[in-house]
PDB file of N, CA and C in Angstrom:
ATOM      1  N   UNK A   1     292.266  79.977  77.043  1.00  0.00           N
ATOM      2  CA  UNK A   1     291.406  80.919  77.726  1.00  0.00           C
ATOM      3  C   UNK A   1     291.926  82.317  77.458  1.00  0.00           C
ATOM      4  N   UNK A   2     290.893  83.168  77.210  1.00  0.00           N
ATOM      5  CA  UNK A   2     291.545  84.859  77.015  1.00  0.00           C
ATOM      6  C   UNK A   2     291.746  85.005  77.738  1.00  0.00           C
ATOM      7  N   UNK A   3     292.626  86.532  78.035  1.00  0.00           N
ATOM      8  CA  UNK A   3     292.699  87.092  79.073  1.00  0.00           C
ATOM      9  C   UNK A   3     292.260  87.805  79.873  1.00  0.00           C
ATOM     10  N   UNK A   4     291.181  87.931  78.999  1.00  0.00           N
ATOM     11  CA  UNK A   4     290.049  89.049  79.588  1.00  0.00           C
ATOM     12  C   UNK A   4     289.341  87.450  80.796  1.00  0.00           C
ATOM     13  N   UNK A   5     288.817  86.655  80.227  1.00  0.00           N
ATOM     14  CA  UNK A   5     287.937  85.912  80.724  1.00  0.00           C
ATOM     15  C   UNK A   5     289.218  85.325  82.205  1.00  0.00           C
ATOM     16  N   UNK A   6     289.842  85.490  82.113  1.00  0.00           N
ATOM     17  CA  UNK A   6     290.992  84.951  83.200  1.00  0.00           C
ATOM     18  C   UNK A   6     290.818  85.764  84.001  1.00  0.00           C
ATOM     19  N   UNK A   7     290.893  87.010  83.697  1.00  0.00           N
ATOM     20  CA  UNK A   7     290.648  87.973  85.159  1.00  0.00           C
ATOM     21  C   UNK A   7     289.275  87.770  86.054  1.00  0.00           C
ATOM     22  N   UNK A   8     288.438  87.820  84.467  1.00  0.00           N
ATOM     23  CA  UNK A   8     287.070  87.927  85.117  1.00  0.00           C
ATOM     24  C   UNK A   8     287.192  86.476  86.060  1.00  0.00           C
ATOM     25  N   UNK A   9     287.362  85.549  85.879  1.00  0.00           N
ATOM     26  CA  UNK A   9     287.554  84.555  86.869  1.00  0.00           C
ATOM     27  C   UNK A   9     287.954  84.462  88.027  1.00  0.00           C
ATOM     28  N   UNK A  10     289.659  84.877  87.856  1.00  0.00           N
ATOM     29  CA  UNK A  10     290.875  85.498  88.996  1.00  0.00           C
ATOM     30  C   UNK A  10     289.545  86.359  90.154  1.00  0.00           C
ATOM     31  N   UNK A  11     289.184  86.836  89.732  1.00  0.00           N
ATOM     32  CA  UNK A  11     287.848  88.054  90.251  1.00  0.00           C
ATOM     33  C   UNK A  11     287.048  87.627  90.852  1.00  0.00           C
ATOM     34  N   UNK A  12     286.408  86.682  90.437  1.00  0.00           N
ATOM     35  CA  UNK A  12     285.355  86.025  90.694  1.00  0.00           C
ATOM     36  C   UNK A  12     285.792  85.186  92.047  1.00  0.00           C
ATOM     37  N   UNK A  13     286.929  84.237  92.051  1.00  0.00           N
ATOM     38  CA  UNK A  13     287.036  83.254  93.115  1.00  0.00           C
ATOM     39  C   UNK A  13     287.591  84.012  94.338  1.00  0.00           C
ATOM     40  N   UNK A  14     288.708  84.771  93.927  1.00  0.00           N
ATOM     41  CA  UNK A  14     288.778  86.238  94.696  1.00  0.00           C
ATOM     42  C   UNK A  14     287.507  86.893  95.775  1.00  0.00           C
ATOM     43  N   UNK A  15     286.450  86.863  94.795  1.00  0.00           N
ATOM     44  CA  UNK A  15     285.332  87.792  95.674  1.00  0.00           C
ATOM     45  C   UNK A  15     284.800  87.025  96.433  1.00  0.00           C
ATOM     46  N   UNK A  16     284.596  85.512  95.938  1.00  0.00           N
ATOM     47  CA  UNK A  16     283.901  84.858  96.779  1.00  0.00           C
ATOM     48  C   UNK A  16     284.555  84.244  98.129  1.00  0.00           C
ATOM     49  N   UNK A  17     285.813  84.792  98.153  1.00  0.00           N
ATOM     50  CA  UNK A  17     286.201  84.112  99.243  1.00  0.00           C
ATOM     51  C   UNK A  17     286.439  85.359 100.237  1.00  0.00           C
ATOM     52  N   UNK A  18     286.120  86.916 100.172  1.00  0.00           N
ATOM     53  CA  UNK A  18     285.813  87.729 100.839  1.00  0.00           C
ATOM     54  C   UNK A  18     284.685  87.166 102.288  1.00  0.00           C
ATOM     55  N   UNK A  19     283.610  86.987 101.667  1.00  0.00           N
ATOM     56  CA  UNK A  19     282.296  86.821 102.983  1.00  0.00           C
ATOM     57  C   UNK A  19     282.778  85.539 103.705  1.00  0.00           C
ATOM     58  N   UNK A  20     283.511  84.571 103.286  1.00  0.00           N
ATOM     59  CA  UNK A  20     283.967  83.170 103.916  1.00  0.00           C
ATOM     60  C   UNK A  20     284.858  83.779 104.721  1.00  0.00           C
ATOM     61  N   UNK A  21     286.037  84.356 104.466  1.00  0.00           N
ATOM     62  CA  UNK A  21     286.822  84.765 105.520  1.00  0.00           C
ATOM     63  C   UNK A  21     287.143  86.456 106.301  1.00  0.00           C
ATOM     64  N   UNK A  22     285.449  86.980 105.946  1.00  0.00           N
ATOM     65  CA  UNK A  22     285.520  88.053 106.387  1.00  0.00           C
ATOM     66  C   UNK A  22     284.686  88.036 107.490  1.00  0.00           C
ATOM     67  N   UNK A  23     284.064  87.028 107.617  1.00  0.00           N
ATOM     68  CA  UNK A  23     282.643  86.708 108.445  1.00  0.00           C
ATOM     69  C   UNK A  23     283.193  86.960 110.090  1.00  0.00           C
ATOM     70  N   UNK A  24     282.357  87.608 111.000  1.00  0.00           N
ATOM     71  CA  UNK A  24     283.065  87.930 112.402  1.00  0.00           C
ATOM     72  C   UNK A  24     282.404  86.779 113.084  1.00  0.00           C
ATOM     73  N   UNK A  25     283.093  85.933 114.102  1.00  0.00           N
ATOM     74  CA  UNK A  25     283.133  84.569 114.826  1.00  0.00           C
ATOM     75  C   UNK A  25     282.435  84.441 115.695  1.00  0.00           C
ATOM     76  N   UNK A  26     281.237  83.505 115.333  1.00  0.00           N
ATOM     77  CA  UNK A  26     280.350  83.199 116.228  1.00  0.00           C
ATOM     78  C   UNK A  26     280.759  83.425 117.900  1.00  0.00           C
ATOM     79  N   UNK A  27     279.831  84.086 118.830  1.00  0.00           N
ATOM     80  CA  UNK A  27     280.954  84.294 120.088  1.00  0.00           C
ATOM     81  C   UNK A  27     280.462  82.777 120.944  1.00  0.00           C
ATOM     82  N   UNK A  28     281.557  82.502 121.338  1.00  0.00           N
ATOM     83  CA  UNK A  28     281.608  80.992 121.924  1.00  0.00           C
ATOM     84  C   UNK A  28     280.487  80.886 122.868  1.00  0.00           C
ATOM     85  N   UNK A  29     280.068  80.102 122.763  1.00  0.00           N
ATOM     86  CA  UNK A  29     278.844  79.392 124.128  1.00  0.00           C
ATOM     87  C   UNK A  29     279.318  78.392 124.915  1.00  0.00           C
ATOM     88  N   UNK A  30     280.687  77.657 124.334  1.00  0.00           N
ATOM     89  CA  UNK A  30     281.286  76.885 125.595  1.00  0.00           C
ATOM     90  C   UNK A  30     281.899  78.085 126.397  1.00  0.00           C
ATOM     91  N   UNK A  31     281.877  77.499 127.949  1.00  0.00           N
ATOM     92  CA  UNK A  31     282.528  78.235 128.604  1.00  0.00           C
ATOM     93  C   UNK A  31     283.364  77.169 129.785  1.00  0.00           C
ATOM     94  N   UNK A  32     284.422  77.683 130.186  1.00  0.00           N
ATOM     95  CA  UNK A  32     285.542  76.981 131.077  1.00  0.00           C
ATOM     96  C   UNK A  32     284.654  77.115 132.563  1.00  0.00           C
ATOM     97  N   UNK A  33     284.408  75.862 132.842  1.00  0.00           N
ATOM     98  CA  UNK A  33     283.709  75.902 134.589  1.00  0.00           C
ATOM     99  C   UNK A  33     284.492  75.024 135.543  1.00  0.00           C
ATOM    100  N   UNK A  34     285.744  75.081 135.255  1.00  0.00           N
ATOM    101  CA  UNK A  34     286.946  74.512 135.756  1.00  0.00           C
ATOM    102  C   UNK A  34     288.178  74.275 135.430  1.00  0.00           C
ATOM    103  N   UNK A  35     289.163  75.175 136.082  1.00  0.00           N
ATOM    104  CA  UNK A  35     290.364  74.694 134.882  1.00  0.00           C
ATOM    105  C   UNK A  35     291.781  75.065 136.315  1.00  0.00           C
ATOM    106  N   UNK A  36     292.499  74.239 135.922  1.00  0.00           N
ATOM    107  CA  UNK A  36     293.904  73.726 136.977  1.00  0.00           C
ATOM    108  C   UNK A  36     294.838  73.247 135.826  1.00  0.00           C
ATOM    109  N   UNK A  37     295.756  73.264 136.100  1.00  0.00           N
ATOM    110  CA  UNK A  37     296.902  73.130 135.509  1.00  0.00           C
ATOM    111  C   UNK A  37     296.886  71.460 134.980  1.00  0.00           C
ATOM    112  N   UNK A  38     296.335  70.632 135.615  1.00  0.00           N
ATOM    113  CA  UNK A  38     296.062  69.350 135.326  1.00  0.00           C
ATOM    114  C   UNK A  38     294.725  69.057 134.423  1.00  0.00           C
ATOM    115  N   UNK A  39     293.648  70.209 134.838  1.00  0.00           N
ATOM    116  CA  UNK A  39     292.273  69.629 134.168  1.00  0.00           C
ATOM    117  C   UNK A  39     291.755  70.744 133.718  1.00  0.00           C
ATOM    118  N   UNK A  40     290.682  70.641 132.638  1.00  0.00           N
ATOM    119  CA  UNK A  40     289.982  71.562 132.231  1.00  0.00           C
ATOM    120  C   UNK A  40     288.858  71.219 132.151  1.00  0.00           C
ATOM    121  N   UNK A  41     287.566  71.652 131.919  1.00  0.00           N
ATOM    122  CA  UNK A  41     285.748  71.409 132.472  1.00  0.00           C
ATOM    123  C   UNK A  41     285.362  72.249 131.531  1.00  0.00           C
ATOM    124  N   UNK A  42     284.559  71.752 130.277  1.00  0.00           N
ATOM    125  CA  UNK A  42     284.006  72.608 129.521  1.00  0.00           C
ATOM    126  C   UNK A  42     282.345  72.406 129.675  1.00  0.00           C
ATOM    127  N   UNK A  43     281.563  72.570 129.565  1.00  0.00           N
ATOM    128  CA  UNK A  43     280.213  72.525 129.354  1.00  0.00           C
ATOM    129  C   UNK A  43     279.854  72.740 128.018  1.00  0.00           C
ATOM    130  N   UNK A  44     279.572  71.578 127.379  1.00  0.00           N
ATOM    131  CA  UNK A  44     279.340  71.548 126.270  1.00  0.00           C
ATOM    132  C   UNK A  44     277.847  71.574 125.426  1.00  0.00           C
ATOM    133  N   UNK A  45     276.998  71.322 126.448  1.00  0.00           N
ATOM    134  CA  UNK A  45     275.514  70.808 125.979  1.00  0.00           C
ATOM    135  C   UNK A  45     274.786  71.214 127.627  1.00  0.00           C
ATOM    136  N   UNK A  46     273.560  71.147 127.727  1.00  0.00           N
ATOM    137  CA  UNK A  46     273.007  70.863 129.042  1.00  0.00           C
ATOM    138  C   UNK A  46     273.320  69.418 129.691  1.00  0.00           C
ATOM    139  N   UNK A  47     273.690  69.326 131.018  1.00  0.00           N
ATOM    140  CA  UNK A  47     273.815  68.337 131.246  1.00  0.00           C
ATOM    141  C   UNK A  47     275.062  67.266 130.515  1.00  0.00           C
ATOM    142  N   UNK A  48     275.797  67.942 129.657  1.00  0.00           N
ATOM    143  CA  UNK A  48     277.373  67.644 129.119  1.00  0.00           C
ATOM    144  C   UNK A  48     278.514  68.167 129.263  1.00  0.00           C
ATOM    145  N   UNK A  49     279.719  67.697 129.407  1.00  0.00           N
ATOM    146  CA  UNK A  49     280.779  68.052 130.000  1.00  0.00           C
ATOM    147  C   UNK A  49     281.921  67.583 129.166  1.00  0.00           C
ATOM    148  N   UNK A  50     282.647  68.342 129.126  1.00  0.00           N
ATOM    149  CA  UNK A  50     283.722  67.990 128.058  1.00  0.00           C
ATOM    150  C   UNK A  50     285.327  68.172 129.460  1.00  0.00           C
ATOM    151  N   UNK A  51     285.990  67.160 129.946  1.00  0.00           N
ATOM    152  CA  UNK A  51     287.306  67.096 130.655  1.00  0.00           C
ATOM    153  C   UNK A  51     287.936  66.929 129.418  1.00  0.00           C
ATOM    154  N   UNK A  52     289.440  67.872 129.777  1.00  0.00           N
ATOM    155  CA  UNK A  52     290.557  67.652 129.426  1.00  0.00           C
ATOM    156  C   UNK A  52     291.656  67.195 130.153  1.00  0.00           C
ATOM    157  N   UNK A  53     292.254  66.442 130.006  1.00  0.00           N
ATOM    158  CA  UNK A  53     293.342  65.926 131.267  1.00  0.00           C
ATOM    159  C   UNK A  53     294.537  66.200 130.011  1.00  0.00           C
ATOM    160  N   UNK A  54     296.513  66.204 130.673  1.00  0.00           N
ATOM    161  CA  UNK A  54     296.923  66.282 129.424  1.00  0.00           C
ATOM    162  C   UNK A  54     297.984  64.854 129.890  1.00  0.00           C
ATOM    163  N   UNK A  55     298.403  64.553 128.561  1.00  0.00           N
ATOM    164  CA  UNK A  55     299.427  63.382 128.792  1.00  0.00           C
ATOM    165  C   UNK A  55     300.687  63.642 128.181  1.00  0.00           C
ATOM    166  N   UNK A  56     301.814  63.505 128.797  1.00  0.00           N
ATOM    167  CA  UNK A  56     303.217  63.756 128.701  1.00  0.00           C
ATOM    168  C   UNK A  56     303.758  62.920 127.885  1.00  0.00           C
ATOM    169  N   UNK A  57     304.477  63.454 126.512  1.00  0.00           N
ATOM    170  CA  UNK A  57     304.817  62.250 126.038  1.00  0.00           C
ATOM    171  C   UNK A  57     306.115  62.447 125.343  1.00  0.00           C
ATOM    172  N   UNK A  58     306.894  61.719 124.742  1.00  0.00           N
ATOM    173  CA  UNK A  58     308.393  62.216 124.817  1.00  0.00           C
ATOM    174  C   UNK A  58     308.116  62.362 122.940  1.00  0.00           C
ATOM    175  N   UNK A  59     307.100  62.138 122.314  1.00  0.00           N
ATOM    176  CA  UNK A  59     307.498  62.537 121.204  1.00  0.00           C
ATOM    177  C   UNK A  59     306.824  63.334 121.013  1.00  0.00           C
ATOM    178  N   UNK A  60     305.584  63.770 121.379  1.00  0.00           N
ATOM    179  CA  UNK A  60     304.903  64.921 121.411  1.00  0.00           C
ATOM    180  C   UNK A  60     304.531  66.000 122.151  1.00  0.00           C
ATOM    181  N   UNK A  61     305.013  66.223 123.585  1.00  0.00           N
ATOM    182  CA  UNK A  61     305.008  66.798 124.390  1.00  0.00           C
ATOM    183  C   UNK A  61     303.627  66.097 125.311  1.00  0.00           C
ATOM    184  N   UNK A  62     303.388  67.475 126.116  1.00  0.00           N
ATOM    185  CA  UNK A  62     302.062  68.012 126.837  1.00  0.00           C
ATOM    186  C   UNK A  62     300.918  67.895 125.785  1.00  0.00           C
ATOM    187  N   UNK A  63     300.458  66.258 125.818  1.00  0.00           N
ATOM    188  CA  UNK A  63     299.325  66.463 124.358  1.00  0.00           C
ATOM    189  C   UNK A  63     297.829  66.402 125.266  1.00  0.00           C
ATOM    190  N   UNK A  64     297.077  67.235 124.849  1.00  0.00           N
ATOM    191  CA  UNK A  64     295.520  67.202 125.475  1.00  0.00           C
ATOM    192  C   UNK A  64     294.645  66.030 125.078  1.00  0.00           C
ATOM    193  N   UNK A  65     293.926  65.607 126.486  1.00  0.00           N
ATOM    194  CA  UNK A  65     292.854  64.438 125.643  1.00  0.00           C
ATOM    195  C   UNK A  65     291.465  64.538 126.515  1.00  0.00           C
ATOM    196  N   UNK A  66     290.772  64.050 125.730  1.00  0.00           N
ATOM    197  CA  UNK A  66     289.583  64.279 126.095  1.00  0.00           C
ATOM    198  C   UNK A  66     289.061  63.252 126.565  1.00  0.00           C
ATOM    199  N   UNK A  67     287.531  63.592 127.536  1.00  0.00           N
ATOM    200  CA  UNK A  67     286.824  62.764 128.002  1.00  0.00           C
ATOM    201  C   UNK A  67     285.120  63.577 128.137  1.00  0.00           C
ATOM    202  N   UNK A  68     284.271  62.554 128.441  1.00  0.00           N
ATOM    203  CA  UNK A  68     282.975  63.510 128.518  1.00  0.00           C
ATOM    204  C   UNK A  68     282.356  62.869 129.958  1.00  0.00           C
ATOM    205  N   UNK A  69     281.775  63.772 130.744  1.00  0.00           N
ATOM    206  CA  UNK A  69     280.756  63.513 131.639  1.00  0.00           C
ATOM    207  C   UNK A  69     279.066  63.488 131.474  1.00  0.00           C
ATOM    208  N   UNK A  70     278.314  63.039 131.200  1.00  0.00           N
ATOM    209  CA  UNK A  70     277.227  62.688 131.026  1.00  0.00           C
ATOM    210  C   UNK A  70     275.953  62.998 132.012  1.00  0.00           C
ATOM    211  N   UNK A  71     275.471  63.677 132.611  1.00  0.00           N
ATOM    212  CA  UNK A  71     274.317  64.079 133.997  1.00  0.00           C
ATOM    213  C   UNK A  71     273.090  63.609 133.774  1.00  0.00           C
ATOM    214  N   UNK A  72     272.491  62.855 134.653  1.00  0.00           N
ATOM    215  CA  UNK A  72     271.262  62.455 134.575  1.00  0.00           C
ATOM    216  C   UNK A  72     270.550  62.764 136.138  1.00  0.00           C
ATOM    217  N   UNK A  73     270.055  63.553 135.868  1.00  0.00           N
ATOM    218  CA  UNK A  73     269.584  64.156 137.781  1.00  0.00           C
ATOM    219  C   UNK A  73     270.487  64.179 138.899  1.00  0.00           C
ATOM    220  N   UNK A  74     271.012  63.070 139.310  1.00  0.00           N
ATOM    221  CA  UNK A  74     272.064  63.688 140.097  1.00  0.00           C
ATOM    222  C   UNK A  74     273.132  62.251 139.997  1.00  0.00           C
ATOM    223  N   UNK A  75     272.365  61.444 139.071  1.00  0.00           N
ATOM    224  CA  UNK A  75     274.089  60.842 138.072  1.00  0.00           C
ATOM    225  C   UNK A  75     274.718  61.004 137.254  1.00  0.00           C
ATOM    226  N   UNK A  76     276.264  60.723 137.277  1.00  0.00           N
ATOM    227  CA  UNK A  76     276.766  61.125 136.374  1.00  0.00           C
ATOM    228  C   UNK A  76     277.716  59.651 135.230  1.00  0.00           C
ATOM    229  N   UNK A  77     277.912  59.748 133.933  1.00  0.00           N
ATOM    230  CA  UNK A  77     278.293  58.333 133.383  1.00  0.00           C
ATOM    231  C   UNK A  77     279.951  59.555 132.873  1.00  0.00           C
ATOM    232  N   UNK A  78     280.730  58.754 133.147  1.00  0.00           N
ATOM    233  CA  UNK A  78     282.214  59.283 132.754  1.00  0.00           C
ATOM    234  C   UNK A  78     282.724  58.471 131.581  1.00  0.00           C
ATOM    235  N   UNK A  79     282.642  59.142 130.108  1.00  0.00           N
ATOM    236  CA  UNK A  79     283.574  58.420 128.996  1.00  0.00           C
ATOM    237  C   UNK A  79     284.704  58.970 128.973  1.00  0.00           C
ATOM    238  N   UNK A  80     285.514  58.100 128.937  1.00  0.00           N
ATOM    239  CA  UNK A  80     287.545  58.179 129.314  1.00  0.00           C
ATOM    240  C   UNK A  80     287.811  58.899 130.710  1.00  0.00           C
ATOM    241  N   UNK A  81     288.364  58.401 131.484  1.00  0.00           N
ATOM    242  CA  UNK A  81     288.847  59.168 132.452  1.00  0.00           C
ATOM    243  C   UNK A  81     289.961  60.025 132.113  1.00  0.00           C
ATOM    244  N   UNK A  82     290.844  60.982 133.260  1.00  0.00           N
ATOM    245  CA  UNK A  82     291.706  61.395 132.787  1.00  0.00           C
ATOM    246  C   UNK A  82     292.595  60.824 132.706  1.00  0.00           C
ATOM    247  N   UNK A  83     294.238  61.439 132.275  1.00  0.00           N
ATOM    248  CA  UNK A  83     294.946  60.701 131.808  1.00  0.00           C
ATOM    249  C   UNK A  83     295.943  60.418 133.080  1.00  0.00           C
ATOM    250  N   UNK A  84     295.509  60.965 134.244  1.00  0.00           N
ATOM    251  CA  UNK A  84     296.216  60.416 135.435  1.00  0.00           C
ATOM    252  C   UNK A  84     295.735  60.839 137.023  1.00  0.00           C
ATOM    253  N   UNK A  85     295.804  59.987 137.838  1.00  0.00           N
ATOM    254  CA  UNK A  85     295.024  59.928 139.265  1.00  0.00           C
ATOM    255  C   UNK A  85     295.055  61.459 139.557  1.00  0.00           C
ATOM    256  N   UNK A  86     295.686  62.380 139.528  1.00  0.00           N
ATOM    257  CA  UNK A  86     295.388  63.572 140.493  1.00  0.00           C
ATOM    258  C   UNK A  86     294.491  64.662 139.583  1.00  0.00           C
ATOM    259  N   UNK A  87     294.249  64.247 138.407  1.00  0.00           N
ATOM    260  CA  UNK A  87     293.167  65.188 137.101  1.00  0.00           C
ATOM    261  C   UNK A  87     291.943  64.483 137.856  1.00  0.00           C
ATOM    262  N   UNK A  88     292.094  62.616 137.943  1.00  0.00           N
ATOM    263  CA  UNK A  88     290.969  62.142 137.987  1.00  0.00           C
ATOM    264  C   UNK A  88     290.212  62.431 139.658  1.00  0.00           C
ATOM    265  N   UNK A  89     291.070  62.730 140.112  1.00  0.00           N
ATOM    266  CA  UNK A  89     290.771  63.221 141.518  1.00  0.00           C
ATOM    267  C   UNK A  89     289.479  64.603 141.529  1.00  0.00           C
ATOM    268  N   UNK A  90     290.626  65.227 140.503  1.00  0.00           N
ATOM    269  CA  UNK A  90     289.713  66.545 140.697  1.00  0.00           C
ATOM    270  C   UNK A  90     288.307  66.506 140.249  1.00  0.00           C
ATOM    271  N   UNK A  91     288.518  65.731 138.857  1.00  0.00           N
ATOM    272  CA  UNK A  91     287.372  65.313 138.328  1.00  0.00           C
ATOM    273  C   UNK A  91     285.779  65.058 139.157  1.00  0.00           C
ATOM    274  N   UNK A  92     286.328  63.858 139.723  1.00  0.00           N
ATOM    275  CA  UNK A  92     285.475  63.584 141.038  1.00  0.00           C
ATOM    276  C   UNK A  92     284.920  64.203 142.085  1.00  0.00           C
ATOM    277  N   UNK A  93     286.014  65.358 142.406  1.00  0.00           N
ATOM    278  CA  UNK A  93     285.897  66.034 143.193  1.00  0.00           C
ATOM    279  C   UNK A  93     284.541  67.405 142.467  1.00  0.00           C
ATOM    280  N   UNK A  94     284.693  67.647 141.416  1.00  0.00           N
ATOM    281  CA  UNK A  94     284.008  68.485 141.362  1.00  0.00           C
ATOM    282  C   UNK A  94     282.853  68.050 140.254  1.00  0.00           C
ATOM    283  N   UNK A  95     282.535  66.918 140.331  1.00  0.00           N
ATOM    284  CA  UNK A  95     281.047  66.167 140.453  1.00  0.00           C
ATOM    285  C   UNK A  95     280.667  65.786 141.385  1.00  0.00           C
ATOM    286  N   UNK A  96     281.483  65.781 142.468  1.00  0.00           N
ATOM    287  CA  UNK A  96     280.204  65.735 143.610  1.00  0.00           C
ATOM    288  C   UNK A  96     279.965  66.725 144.414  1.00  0.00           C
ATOM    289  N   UNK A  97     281.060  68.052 144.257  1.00  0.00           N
ATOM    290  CA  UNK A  97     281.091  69.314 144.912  1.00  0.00           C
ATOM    291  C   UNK A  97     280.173  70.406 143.811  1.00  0.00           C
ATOM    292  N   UNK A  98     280.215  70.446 142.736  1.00  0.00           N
ATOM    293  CA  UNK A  98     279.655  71.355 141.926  1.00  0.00           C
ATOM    294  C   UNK A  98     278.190  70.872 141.208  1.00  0.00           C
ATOM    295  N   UNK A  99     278.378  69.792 140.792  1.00  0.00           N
ATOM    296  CA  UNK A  99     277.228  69.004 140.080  1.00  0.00           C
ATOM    297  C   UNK A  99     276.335  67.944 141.075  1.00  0.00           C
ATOM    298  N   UNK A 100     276.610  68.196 142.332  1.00  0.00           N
ATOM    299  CA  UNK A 100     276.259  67.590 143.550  1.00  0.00           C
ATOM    300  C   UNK A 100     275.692  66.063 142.846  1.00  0.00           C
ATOM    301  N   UNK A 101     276.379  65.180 142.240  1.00  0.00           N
ATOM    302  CA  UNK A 101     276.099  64.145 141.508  1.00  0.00           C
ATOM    303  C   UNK A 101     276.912  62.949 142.102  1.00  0.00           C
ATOM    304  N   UNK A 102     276.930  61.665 141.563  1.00  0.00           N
ATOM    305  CA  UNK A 102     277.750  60.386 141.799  1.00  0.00           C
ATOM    306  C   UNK A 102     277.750  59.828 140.786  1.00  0.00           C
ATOM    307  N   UNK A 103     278.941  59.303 140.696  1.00  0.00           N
ATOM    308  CA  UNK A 103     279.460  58.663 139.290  1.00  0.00           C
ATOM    309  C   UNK A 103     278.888  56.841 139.096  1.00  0.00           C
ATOM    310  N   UNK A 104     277.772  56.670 138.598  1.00  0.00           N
ATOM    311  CA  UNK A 104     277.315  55.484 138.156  1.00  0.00           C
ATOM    312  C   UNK A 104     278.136  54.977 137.317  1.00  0.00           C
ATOM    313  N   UNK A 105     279.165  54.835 136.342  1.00  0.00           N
ATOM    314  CA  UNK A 105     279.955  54.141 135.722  1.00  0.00           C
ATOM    315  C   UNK A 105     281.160  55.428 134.798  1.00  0.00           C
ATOM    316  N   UNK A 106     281.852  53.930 134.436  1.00  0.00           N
ATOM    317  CA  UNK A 106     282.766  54.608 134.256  1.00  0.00           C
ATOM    318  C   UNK A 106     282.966  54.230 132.605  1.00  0.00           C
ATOM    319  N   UNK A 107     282.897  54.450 131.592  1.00  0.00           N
ATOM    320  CA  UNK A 107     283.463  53.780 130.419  1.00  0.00           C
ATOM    321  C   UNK A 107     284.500  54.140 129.713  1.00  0.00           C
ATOM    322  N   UNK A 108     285.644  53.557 129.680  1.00  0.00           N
ATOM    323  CA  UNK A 108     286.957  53.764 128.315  1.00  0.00           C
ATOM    324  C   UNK A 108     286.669  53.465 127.435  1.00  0.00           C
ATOM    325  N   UNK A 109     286.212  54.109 126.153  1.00  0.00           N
ATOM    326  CA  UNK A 109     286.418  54.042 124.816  1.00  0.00           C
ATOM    327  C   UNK A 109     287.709  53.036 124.266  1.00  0.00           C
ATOM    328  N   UNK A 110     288.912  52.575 124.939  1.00  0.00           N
ATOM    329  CA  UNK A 110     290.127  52.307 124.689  1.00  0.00           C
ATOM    330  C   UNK A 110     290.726  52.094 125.539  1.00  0.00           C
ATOM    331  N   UNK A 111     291.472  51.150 125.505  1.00  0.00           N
ATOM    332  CA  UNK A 111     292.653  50.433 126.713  1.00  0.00           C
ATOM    333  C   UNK A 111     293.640  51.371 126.531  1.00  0.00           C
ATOM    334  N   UNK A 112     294.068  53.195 126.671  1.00  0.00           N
ATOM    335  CA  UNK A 112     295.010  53.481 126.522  1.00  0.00           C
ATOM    336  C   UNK A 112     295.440  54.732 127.872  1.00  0.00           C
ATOM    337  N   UNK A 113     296.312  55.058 127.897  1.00  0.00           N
ATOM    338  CA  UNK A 113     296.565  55.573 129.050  1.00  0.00           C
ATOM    339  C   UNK A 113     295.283  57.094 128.730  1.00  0.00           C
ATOM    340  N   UNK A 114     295.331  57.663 127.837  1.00  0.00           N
ATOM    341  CA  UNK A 114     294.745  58.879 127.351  1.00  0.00           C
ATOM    342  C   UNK A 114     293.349  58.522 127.658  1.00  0.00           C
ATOM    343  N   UNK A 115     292.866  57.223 127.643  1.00  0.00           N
ATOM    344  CA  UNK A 115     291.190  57.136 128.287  1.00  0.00           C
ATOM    345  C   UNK A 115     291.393  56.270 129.518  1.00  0.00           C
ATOM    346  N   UNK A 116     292.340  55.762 129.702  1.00  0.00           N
ATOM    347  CA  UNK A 116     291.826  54.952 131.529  1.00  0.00           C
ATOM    348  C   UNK A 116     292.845  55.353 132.522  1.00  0.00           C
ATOM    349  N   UNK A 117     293.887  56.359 131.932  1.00  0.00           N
ATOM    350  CA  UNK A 117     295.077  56.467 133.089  1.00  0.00           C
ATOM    351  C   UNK A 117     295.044  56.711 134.401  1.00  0.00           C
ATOM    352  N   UNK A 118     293.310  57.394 135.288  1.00  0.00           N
ATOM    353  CA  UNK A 118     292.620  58.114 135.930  1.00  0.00           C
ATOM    354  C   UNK A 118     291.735  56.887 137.004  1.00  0.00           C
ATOM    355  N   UNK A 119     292.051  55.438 135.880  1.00  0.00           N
ATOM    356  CA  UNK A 119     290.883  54.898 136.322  1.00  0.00           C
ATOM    357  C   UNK A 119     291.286  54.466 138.276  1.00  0.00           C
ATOM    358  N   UNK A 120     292.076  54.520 138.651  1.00  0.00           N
ATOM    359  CA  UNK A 120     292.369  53.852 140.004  1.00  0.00           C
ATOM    360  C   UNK A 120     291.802  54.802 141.438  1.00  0.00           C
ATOM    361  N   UNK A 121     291.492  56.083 140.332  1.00  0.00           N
ATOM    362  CA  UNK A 121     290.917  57.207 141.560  1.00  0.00           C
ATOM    363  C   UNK A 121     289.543  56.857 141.889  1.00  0.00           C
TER     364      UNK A 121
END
């Protein structure tokens, strides 16, 4: 390859990666509608809910996990609970205090502490 045609290249992949990482960031539409040191409440969709509970772990620390709440008029379907009774407390607590709802079921994706650790609340 010449060297002329090398630059023009060098140039080329160069420019195109200007507008990819110059682009200014969509401004977020999730927003936090609950958050404690144990749990976090995102609103993800109408009528969707994104919990975070976190789980302690000795090889990875404070790792975050997720779960979703589901609304159907004034029920609600819970996939993964949190990852332990006093997240899942709150949880509860503020579906039937905020989303004035009741929890029709409960489903774990997984037998693991990160989706059922919550389940006894």
């Amino acid at each position: 390859m010449k060297a002329d045609n090398l630059i023009w290249l060098t140039l080329f992949v160069l420019g195109i990666q200007i507008p990819i990482f110059g682009q200014t960031p969509k401004e977020d539409t999730q927003h936090d509608l609950y958050r404690s040191k144990d749990l976090l409440i995102i609103q993800i969709a109408p009528n969707s809910y994104q919990h975070i509970s976190y789980l302690q772990t000795n090889d990875f620390g404070n790792v975050p996990c997720n779960g979703l709440v589901v609304r159907d008029k004034n029920e609600v379907i819970i996939f993964d609970t949190p990852t332990h009774d006093k997240a899942a407390e709150e949880l509860i607590q503020w579906i039937e205090n905020k989303l004035g709802s009741k929890i029709k079921a409960i489903i774990p994706t997984h037998f693991h502490n990160d989706c059922l650790g919550g389940l006894n609340s």
